[in-house]
Each structure stands twice: as C-alpha cells, then as structure tokens.
Protein backbone atom coordinates (compact mmCIF):
# COMPACT_ATOMS: atom_id res chain seq x y z
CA UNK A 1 0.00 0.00 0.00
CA UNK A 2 1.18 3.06 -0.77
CA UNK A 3 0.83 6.08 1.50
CA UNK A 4 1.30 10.29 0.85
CA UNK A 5 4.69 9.56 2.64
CA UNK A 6 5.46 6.56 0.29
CA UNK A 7 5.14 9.10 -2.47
CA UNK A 8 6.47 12.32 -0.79
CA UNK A 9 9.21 10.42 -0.59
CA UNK A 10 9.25 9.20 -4.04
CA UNK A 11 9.09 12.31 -5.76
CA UNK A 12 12.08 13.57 -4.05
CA UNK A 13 13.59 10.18 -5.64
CA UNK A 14 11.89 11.28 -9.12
CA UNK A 15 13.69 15.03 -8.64
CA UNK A 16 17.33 13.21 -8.11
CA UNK A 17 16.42 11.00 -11.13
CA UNK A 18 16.16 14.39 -12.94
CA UNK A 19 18.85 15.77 -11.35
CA UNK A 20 21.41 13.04 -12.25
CA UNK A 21 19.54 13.10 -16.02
CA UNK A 22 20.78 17.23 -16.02
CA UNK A 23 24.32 15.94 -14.85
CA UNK A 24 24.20 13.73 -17.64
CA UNK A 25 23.87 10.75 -16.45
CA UNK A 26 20.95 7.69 -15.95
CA UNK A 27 17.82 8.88 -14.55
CA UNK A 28 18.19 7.26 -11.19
CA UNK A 29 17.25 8.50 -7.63
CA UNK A 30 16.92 7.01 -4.10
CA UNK A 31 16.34 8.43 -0.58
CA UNK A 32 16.80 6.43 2.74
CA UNK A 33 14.37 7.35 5.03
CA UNK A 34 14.48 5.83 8.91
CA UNK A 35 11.76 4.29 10.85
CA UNK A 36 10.94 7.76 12.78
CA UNK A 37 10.40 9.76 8.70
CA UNK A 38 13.49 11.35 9.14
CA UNK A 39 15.58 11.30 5.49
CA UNK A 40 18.61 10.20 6.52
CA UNK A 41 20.86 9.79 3.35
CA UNK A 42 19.94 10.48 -0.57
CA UNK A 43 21.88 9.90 -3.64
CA UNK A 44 21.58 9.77 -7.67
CA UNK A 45 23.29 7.53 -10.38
CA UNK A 46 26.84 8.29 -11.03
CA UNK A 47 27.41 5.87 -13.63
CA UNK A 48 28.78 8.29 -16.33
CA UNK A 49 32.02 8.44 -15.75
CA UNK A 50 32.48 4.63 -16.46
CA UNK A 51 31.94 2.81 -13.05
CA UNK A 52 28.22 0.88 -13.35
CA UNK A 53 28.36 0.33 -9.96
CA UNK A 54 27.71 3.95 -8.64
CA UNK A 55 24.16 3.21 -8.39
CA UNK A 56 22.25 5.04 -6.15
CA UNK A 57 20.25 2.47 -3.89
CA UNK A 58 23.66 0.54 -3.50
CA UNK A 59 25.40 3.57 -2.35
CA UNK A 60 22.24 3.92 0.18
CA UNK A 61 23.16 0.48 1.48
CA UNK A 62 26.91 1.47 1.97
CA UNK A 63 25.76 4.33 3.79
CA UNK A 64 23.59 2.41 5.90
CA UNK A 65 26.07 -0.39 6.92
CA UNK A 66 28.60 2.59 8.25
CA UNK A 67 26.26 4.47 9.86
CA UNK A 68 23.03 2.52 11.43
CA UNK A 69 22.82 -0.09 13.54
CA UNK A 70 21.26 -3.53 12.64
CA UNK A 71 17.70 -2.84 13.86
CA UNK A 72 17.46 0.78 12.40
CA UNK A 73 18.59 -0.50 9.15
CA UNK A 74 15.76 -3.29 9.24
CA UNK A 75 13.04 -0.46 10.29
CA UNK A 76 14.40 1.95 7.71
CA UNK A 77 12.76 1.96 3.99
CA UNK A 78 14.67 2.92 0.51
CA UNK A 79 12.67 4.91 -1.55
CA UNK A 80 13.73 4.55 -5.55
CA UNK A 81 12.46 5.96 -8.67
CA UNK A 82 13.40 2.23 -10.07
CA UNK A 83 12.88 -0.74 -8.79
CA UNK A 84 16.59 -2.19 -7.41
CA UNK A 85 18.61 -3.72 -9.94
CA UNK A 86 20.09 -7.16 -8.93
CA UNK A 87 23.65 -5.38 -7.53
CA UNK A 88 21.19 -3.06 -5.63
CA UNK A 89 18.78 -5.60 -4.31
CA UNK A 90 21.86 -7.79 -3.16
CA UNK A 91 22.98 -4.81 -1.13
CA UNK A 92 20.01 -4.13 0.67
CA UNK A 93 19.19 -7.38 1.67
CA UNK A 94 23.39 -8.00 3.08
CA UNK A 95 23.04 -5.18 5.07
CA UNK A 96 19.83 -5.78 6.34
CA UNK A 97 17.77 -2.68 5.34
CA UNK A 98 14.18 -2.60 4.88
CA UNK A 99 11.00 -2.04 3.41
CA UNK A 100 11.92 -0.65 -0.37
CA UNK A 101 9.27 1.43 -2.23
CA UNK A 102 9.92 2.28 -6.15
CA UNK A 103 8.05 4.29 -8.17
CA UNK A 104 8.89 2.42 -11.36
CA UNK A 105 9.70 -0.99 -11.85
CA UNK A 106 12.37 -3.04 -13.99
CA UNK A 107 10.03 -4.80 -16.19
CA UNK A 108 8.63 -1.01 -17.18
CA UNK A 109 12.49 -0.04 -17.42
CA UNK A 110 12.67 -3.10 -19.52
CA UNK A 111 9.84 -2.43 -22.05
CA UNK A 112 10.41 1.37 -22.25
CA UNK A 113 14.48 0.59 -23.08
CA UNK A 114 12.76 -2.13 -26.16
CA UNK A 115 10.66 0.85 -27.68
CA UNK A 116 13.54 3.33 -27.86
CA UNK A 117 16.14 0.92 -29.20
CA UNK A 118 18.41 0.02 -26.37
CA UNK A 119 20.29 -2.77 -25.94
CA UNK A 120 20.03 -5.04 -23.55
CA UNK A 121 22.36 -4.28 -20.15
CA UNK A 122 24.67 -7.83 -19.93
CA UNK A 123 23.09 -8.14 -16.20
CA UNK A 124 19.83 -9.54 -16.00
CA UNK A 125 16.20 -8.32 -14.89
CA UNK A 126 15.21 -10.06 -12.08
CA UNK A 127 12.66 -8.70 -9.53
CA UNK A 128 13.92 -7.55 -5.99
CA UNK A 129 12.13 -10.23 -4.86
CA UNK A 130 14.08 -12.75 -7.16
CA UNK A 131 17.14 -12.02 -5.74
CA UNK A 132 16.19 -11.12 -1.49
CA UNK A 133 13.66 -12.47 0.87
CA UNK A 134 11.83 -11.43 3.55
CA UNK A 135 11.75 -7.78 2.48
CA UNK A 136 8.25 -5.86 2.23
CA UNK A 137 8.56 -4.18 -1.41
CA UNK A 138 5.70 -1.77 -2.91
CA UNK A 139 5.94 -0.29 -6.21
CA UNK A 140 5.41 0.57 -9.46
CA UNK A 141 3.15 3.91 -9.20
CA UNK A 142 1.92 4.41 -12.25
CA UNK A 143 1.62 8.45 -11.95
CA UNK A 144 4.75 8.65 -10.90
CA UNK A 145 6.51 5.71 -13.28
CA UNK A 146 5.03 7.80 -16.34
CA UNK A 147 7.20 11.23 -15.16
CA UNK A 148 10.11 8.40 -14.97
CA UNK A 149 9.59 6.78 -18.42
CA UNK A 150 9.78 10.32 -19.41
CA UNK A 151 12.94 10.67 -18.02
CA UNK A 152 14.41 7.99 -19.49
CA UNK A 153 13.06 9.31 -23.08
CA UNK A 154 15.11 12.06 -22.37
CA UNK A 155 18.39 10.33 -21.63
CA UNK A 156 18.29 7.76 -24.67
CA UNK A 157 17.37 10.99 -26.88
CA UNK A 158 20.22 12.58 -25.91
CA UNK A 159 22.18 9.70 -27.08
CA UNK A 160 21.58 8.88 -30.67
C-alpha cells in the first residue's frame, strides 16, 4: 500500500532522477528514510564516468552499513524511482535494510528501453524479490513511473 509519505518520498527520488539526467547521467534516484520519517541519506546515479556500480540504492546500502545499527537498518525503507537492480537488491538485503518502495519498476524499465532501441544491459532483470527475501517491497506507481519513463526518453534521446 502506498501512503502520501510513500510518495512524498518518491518524488524527491523522481527530482534526483532528474537531477542526475541534467548531470548527464541515468535517470536514477533514491532516498533512505528511517523508521521515525526522518531522510537520513539520498543519492543519484553516477554511472557516467564509467563505473556501473555507482548506483544510487547501493550507495544507500553502503551508507547504511557505516552508519546505522542492525535494527534501524531493518526499520528503515529505501525509496527509488526504479525498482533495485540485482547489484542493488543484493545490497540491501546483506546489510539488512528494509522495506523498499519504487516508483517504477524493472520490467517497465525493460519495455520502455525495447521501444527506444536500447540494448540489452549484460546483467539480467530479475525482480527484488528474485534475488532477497523477507523484504516488504511496494511499487510501481503508475503516476509517478510515467514522469520516470519520461525521463528515461530524455536520456536515450540525448544519445543517438
């Protein structure tokens, strides 16, 4: 279920996805939020400069490991504008963190990337919950996944 929180929360995540998109790089962007509401870290992709491991929500999860304990981690939720890759869902679920909430998800990513031409990324789609257990996960929000898709448009534009 998604709440006016959940998606408070998420369009700060859509705003860093456009943020990183005016930086030129992937439309990404994540927000850790602890069990209390307080935002306690937020990031965007950094992928451009070569490293495709500069993700946002795994970033989130290093941040997390140095700087909450075990139980705040597992009461804290990562909001994303896309749903976790599998590098990103690994992450979360070593160190433990919570509840994840994204406003788009991969098999959208997925489609959208078919229309405009991409090719395929070498690592596969898998669902978060493909790759962790035990983890509550809400998401796609369709309002909110369309503003994303448009993001994306952007991006791949800007590249042919």
């Amino acid at each position: 279920m998604i709440s006016d929180i959940d998606l408070k929360h998420l369009r700060r995540c859509v705003e860093l996805a456009k943020l990183a998109l005016e930086k030129g790089d992937e439309p990404f962007g994540s927000v850790l939020v602890s069990a209390n509401g307080e935002v306690l870290a937020e990031d965007h992709n950094h992928v451009a400069g070569g490293d495709h491991t500069q993700h946002p929500e795994f970033a989130l999860a290093r941040w997390a490991a140095e700087n909450m304990t075990p139980e705040d981690r597992g009461n804290a939720t990562v909001y994303t504008s896309g749903e976790h890759c599998p590098m990103c869902a690994a992450a979360h679920g070593w160190v433990g963190l919570g509840r994840i909430v994204y406003a788009s998800s991969t098999e959208q990513l997925a489609q959208w990337l078919s229309e405009l031409g991409v090719t395929p990324s070498r690592v596969r789609n898998l669902p978060i919950q493909d790759v962790i257990r035990d983890t509550q996960v809400d998401g796609p929000v369709p309002e909110l996944a369309e503003q994303v898709r448009q993001l994306h448009r952007r991006f791949y534009a800007g590249k042919r």
